[in-house]
Every structure is written in C-alpha cells, then in structure tokens.
PDB file of N, CA and C in Angstrom:
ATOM      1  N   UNK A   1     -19.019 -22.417 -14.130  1.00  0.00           N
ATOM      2  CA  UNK A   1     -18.511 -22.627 -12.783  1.00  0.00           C
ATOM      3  C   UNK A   1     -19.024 -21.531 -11.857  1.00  0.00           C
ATOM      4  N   UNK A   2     -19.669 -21.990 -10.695  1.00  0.00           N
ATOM      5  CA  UNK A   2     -19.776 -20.729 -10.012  1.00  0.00           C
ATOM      6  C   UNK A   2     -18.689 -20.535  -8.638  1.00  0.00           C
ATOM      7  N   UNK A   3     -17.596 -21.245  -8.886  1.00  0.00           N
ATOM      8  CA  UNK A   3     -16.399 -20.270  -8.394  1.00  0.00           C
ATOM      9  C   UNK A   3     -16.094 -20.832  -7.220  1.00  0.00           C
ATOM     10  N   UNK A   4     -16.781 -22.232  -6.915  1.00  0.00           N
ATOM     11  CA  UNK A   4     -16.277 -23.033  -5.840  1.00  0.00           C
ATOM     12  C   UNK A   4     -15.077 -23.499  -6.092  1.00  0.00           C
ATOM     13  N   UNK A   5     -14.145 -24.188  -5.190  1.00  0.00           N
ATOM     14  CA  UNK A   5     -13.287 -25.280  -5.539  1.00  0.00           C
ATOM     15  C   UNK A   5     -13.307 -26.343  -4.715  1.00  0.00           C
ATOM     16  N   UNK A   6     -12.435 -27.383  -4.834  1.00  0.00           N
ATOM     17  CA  UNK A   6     -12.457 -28.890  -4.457  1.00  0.00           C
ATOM     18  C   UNK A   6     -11.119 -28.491  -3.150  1.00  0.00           C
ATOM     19  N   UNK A   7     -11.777 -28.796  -2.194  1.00  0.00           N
ATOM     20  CA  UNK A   7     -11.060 -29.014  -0.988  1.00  0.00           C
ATOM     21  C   UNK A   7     -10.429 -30.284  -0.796  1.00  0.00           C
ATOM     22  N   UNK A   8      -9.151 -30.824  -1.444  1.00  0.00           N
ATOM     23  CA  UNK A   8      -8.770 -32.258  -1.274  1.00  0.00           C
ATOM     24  C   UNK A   8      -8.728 -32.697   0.277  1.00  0.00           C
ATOM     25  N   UNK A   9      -8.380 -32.091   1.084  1.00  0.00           N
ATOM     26  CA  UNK A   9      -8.043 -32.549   2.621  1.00  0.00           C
ATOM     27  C   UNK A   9      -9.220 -32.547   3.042  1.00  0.00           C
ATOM     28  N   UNK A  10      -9.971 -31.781   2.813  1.00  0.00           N
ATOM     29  CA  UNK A  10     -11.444 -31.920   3.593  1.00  0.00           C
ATOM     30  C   UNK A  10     -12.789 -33.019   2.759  1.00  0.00           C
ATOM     31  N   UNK A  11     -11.962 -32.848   0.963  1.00  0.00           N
ATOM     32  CA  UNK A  11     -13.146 -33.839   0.518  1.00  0.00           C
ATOM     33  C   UNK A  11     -14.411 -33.006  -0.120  1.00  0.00           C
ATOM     34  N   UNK A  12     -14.371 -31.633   0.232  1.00  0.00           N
ATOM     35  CA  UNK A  12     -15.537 -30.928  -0.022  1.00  0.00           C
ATOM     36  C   UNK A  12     -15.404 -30.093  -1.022  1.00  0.00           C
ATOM     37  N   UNK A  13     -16.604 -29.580  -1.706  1.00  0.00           N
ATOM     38  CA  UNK A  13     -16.500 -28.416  -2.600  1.00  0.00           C
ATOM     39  C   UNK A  13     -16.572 -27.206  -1.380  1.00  0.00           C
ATOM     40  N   UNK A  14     -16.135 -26.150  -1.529  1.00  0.00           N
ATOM     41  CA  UNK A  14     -15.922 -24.678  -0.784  1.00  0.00           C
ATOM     42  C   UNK A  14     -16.557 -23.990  -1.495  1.00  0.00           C
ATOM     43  N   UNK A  15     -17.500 -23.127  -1.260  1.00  0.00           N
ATOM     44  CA  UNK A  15     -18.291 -22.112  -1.713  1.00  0.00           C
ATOM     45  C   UNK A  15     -17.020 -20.763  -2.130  1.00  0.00           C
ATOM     46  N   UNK A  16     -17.556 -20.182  -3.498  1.00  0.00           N
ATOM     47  CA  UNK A  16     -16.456 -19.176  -3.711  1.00  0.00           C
ATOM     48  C   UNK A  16     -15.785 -18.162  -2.314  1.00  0.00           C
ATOM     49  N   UNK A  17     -17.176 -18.008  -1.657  1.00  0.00           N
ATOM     50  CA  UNK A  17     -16.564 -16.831  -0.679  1.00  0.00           C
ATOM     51  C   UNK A  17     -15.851 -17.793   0.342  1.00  0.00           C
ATOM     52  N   UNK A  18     -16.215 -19.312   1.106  1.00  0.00           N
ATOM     53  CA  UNK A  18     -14.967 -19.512   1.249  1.00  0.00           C
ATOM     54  C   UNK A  18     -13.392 -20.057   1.065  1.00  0.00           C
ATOM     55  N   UNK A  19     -13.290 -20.203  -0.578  1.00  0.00           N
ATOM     56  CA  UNK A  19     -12.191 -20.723  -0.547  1.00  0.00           C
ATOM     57  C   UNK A  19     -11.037 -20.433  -0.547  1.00  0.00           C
ATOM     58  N   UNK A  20     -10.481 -20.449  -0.085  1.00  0.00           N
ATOM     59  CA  UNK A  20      -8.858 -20.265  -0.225  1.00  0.00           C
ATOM     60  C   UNK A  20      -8.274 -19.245  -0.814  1.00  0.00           C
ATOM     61  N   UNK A  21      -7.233 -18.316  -0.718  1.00  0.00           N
ATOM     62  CA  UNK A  21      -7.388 -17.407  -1.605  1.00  0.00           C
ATOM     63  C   UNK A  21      -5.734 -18.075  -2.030  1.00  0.00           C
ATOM     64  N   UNK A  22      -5.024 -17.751  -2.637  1.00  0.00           N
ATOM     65  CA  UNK A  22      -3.585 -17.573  -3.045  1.00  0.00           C
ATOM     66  C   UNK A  22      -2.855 -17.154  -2.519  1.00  0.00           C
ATOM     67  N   UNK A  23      -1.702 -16.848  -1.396  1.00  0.00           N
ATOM     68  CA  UNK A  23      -1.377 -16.078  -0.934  1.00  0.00           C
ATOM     69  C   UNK A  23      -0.099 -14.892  -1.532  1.00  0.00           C
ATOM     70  N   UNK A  24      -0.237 -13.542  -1.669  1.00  0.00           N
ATOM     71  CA  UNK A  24       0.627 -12.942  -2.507  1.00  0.00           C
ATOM     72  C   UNK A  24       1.628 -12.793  -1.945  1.00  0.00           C
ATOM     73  N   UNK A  25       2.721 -12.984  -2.631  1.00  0.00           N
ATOM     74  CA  UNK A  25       4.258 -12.931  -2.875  1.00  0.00           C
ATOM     75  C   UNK A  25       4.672 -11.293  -2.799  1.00  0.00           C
ATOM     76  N   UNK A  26       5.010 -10.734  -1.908  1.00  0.00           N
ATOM     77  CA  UNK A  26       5.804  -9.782  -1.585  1.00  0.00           C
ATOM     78  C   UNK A  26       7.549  -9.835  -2.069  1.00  0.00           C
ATOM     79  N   UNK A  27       7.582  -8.939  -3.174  1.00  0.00           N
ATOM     80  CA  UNK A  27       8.445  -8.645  -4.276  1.00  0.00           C
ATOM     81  C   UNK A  27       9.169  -7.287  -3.328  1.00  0.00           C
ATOM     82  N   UNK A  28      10.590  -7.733  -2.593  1.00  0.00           N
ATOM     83  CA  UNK A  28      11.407  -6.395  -1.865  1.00  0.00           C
ATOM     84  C   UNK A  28      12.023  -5.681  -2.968  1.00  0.00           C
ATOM     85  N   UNK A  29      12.350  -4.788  -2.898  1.00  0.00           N
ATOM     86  CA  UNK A  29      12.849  -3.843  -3.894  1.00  0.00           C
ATOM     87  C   UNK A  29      14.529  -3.955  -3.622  1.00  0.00           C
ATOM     88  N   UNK A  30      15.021  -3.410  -4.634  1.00  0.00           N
ATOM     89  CA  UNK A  30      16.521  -3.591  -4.665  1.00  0.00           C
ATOM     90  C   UNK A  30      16.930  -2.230  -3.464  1.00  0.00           C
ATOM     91  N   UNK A  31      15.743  -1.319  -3.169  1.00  0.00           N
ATOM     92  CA  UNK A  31      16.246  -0.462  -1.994  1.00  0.00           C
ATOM     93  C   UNK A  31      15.482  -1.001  -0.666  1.00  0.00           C
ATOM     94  N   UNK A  32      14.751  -2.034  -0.569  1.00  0.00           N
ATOM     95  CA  UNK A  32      14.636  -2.603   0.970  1.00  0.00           C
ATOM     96  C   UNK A  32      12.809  -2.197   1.149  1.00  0.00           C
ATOM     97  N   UNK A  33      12.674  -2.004   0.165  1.00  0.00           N
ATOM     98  CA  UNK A  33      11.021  -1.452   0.173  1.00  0.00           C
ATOM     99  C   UNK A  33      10.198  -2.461  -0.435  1.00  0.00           C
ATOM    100  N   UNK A  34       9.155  -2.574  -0.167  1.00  0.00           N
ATOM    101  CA  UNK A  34       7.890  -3.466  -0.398  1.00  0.00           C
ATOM    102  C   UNK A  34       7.208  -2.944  -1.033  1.00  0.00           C
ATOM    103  N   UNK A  35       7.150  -1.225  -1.308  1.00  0.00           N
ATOM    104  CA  UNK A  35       6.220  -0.846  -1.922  1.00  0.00           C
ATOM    105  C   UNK A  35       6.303  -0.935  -3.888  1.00  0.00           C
ATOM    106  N   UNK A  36       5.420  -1.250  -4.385  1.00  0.00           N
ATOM    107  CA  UNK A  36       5.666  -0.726  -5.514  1.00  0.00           C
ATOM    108  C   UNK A  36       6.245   0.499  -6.185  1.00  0.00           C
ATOM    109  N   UNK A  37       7.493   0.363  -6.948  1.00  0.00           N
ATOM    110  CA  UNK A  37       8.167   1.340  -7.488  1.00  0.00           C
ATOM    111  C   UNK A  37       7.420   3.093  -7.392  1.00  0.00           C
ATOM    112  N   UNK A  38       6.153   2.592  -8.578  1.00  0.00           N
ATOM    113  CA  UNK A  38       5.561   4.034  -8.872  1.00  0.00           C
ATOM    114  C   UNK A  38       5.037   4.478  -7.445  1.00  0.00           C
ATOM    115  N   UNK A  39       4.457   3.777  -6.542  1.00  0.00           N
ATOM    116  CA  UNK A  39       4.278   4.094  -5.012  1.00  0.00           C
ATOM    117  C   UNK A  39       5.250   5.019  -4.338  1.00  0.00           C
ATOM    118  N   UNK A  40       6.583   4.550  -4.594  1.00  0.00           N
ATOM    119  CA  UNK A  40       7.426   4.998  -4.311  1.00  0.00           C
ATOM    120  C   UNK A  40       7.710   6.379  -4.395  1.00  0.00           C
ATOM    121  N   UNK A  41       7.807   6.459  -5.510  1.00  0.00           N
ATOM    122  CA  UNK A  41       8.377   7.603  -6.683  1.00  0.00           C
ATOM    123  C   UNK A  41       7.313   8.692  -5.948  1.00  0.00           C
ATOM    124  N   UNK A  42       6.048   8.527  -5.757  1.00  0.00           N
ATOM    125  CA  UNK A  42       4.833   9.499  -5.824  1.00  0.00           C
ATOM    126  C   UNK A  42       5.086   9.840  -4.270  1.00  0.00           C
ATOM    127  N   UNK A  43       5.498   9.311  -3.113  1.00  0.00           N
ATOM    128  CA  UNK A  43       5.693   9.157  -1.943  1.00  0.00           C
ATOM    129  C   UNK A  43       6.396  10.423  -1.555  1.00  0.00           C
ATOM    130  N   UNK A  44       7.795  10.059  -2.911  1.00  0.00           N
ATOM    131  CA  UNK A  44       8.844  11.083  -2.557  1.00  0.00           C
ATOM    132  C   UNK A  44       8.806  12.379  -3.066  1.00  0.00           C
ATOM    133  N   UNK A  45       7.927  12.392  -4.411  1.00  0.00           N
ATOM    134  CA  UNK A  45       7.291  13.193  -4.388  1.00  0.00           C
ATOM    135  C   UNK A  45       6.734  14.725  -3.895  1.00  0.00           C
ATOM    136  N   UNK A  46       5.411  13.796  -3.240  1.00  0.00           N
ATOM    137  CA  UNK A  46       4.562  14.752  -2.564  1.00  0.00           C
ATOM    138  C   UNK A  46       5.171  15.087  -1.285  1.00  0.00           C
ATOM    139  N   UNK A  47       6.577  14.024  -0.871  1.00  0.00           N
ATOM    140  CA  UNK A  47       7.014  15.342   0.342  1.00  0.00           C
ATOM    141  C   UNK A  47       7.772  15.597   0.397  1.00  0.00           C
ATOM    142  N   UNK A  48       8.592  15.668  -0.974  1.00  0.00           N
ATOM    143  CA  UNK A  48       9.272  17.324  -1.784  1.00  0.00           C
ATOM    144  C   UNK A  48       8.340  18.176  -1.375  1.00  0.00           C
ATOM    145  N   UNK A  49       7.365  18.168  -2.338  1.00  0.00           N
ATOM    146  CA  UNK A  49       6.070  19.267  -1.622  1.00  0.00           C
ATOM    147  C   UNK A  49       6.002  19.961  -0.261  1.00  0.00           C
ATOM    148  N   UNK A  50       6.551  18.870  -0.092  1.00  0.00           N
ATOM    149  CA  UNK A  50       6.036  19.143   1.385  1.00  0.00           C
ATOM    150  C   UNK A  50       4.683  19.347   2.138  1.00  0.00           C
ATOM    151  N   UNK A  51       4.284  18.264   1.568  1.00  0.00           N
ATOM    152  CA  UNK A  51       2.604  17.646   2.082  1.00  0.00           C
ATOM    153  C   UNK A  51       3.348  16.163   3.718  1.00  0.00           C
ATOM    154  N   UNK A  52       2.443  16.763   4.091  1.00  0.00           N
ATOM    155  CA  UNK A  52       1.922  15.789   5.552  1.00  0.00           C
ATOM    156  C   UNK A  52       1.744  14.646   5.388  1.00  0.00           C
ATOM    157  N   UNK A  53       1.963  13.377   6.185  1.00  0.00           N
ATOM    158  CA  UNK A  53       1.932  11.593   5.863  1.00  0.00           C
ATOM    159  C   UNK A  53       0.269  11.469   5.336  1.00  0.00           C
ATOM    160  N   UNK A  54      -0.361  12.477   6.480  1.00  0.00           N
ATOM    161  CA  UNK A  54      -2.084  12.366   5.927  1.00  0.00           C
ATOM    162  C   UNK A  54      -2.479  12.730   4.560  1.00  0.00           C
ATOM    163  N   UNK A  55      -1.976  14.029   4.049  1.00  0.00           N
ATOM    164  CA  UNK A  55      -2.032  14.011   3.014  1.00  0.00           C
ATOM    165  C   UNK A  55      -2.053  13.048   1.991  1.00  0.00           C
ATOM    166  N   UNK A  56      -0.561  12.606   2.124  1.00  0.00           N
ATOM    167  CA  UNK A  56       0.214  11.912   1.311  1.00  0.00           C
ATOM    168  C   UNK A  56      -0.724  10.672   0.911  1.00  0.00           C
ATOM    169  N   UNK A  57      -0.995   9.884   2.021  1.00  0.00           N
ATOM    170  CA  UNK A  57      -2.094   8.884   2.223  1.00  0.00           C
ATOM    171  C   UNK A  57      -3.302   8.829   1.635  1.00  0.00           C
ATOM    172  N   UNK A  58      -3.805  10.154   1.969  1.00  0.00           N
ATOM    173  CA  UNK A  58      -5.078  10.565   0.919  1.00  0.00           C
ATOM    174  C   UNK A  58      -5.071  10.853  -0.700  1.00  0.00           C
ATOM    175  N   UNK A  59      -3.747  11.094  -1.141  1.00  0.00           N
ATOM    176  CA  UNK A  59      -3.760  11.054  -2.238  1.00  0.00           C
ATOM    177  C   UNK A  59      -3.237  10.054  -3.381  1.00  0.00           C
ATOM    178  N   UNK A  60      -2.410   9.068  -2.565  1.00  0.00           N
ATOM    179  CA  UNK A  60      -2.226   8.108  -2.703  1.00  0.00           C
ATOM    180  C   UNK A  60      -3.505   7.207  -3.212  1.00  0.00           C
ATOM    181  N   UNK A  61      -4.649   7.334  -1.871  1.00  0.00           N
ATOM    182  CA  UNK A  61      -5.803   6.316  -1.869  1.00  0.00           C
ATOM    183  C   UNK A  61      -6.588   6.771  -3.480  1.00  0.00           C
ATOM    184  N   UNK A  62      -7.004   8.225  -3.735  1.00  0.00           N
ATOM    185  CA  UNK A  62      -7.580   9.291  -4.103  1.00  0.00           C
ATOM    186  C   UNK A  62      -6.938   8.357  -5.965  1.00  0.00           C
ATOM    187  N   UNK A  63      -5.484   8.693  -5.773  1.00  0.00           N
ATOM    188  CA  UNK A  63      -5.124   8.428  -7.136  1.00  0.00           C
ATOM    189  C   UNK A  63      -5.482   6.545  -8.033  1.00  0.00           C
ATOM    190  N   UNK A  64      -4.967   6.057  -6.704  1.00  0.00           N
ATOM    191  CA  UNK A  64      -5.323   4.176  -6.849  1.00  0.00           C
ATOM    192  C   UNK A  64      -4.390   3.481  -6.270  1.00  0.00           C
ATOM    193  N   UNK A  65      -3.349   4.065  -5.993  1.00  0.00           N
ATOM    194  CA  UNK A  65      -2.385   3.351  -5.515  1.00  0.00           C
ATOM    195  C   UNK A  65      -2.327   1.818  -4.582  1.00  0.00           C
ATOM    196  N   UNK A  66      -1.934   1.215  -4.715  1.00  0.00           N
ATOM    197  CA  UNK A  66      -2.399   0.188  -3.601  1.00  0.00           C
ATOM    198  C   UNK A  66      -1.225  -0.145  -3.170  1.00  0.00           C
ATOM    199  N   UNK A  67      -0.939  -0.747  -1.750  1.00  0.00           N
ATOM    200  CA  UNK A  67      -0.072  -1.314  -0.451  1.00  0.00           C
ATOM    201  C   UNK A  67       0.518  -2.465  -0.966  1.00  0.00           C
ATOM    202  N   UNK A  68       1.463  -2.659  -0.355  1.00  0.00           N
ATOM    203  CA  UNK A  68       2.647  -4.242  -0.482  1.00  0.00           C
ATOM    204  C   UNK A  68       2.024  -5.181  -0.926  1.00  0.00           C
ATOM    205  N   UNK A  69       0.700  -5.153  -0.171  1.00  0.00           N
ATOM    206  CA  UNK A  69      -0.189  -6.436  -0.116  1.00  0.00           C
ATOM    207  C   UNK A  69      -1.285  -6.265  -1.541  1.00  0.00           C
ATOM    208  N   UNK A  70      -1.372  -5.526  -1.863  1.00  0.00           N
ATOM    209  CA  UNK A  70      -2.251  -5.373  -3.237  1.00  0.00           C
ATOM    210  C   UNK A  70      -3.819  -4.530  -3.168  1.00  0.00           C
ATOM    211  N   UNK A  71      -3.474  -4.433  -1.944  1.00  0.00           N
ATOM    212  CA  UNK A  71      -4.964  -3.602  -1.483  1.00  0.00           C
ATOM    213  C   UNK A  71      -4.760  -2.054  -1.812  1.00  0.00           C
ATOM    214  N   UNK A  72      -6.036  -1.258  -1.583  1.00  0.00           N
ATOM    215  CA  UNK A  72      -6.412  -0.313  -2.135  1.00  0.00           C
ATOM    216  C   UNK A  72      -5.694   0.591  -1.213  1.00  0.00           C
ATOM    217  N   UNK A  73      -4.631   1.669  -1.272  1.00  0.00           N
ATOM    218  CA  UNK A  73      -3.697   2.002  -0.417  1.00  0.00           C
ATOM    219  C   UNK A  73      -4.898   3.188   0.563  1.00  0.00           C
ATOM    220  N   UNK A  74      -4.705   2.859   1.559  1.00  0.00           N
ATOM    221  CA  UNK A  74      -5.453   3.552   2.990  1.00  0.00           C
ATOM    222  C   UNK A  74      -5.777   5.148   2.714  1.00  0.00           C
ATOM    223  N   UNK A  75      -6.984   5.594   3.121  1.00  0.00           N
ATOM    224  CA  UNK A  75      -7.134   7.240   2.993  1.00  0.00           C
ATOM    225  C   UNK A  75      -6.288   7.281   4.166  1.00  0.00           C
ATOM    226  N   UNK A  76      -6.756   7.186   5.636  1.00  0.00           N
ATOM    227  CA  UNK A  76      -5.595   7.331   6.691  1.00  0.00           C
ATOM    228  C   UNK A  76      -4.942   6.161   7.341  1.00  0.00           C
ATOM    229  N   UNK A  77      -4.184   6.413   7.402  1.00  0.00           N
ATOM    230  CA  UNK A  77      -2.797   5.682   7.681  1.00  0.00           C
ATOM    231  C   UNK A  77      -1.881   6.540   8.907  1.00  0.00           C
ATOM    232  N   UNK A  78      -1.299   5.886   9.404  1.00  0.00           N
ATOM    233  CA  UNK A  78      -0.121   6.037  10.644  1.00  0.00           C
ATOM    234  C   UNK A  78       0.810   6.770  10.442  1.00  0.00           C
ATOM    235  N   UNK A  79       0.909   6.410   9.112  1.00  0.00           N
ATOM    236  CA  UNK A  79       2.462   7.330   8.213  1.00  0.00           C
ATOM    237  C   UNK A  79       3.427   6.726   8.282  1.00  0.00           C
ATOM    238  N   UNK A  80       3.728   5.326   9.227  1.00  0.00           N
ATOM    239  CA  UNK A  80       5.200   4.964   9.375  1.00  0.00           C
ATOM    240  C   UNK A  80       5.415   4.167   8.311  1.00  0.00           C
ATOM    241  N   UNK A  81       4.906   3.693   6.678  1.00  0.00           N
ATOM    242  CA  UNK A  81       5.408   3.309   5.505  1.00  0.00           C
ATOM    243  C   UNK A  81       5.911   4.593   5.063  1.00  0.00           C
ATOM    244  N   UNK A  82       5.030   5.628   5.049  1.00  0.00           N
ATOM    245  CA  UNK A  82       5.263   6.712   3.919  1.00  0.00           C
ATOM    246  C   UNK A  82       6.343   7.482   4.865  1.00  0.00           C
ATOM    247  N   UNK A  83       6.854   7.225   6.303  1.00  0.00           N
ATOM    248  CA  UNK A  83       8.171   7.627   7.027  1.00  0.00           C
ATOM    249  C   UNK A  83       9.036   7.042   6.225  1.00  0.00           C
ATOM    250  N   UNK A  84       9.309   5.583   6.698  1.00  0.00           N
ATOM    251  CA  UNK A  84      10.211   5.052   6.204  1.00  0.00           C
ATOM    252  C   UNK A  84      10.468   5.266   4.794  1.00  0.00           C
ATOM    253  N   UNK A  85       9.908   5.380   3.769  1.00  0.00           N
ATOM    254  CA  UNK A  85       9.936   5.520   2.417  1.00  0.00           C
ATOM    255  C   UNK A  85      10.447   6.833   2.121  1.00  0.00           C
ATOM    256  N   UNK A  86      10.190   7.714   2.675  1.00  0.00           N
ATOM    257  CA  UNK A  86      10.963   9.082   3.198  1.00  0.00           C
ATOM    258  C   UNK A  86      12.133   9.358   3.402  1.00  0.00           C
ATOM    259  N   UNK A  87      12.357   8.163   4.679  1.00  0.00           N
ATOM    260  CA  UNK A  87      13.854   8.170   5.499  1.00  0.00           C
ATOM    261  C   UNK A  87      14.944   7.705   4.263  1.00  0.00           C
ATOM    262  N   UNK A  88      14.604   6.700   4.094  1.00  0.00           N
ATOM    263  CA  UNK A  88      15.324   6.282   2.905  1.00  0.00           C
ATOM    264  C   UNK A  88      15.588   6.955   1.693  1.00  0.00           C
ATOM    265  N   UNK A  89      14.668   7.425   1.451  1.00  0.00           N
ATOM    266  CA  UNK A  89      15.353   8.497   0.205  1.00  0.00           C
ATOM    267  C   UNK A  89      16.028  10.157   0.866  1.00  0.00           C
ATOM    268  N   UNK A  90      16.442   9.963   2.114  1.00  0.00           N
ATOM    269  CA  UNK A  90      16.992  11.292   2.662  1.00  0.00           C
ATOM    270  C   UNK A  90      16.131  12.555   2.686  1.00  0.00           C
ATOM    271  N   UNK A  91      14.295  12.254   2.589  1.00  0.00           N
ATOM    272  CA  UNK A  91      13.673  13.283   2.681  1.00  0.00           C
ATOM    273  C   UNK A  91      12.749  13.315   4.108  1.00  0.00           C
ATOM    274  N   UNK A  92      13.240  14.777   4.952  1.00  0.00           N
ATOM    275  CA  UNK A  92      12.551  14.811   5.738  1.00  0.00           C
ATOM    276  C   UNK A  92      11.490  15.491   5.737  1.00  0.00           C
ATOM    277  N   UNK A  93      10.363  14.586   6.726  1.00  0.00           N
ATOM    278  CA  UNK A  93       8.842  15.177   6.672  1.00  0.00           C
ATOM    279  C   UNK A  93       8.899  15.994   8.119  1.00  0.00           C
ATOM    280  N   UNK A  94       8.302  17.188   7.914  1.00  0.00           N
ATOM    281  CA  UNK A  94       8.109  18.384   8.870  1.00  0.00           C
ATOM    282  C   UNK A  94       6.572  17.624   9.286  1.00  0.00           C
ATOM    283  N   UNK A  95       6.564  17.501  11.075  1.00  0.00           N
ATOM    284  CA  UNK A  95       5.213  16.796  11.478  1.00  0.00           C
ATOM    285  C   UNK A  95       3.667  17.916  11.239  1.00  0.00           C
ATOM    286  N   UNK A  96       4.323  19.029  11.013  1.00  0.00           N
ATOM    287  CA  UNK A  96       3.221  20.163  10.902  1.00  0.00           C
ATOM    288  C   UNK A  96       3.173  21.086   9.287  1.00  0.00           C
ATOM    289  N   UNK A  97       3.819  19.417   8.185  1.00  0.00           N
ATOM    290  CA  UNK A  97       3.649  20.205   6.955  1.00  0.00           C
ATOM    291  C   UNK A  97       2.243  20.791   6.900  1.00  0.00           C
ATOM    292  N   UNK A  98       2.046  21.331   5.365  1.00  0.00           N
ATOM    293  CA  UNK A  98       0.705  21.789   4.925  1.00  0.00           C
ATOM    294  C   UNK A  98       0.138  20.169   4.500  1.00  0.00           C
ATOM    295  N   UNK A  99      -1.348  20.494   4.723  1.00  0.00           N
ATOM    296  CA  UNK A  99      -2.153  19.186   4.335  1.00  0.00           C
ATOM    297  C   UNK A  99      -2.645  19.826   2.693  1.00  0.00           C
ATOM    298  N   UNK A 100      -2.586  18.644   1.981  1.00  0.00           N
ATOM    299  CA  UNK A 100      -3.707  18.781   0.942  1.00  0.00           C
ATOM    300  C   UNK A 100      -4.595  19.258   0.740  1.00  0.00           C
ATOM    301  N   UNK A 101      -4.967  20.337  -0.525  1.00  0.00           N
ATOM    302  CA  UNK A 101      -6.428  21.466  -0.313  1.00  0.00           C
ATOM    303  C   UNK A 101      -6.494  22.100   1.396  1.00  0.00           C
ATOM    304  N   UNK A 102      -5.377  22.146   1.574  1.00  0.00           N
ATOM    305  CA  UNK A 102      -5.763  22.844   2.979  1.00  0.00           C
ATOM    306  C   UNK A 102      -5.994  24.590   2.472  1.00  0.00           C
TER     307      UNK A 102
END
C-alpha cells in the first residue's frame, strides 16, 4: 500500500499526504489539565527550581515532551500552559527567574 485511502464522499483515492488524518481525543485530567501527567510533574518541577516559562519550554522540547495535541512540545512558547499548570499546583513563577545554563 502506498498509504492512500478511499474517499467514499468524493469517490476518490487521496494521496497519503492528503488524506485525512484522525482527529486526537484530548484526555482532561482529573485536575482540569490537558497535559500529560509526566508533562505535568516535570512542569512543577523545574519551577520549584525556579527556572523561567522559557526555560521550562526549552527543556521540556530538549527532553521530548510533547503538548495536549501530541506534538513535539515548543522550544518557545508564551508560557500561559506552563502558567496555568503552575497556578494550579500553588507554584508561583517569579517573571525574572534564572533561565537554563544561564
């Protein structure tokens, strides 16, 4: 097979790159989070540390972590997941922590 499929409504075969993908199921957590558990855990973590959202982000990406959605979690990012994920576990991030290898 080279990875087409059968488009019933249209009648056509779809070339792999365009068919359809699956769409993933976003699994909420019993604390209101989207992220994957170990995501989590590493989140709260590094800002015990007291590392910066940028940081955090970069090491996140750095380690493998990936986003709600299943993707490869962002070198930079906004910070307002790794806020909220914060807020919720009662840890506050200082906006002028230390960065990573700084």
């Amino acid at each position: 097979s080279d990875g087409s499929e059968y488009d019933f409504a249209a009648g056509v075969f779809l070339p792999a790159s365009d068919a359809p993908r699956p769409k993933r199921r976003v699994i909420v957590a019993s604390d209101g989070l989207k992220q994957h558990p170990a995501t989590v855990r590493r989140i709260c973590e590094l800002a015990r540390q007291g590392l910066a959202p940028i940081a955090i982000s970069a090491t996140l990406h750095d380690e493998g972590h990936v986003n709600s959605k299943g993707s490869l979690w962002a070198r930079m990012t906004d910070g307002k997941v790794i806020e909220r994920v914060a807020a919720r576990h009662g840890i506050r991030l200082a906006p002028d922590a230390p960065r990573l290898n700084a």
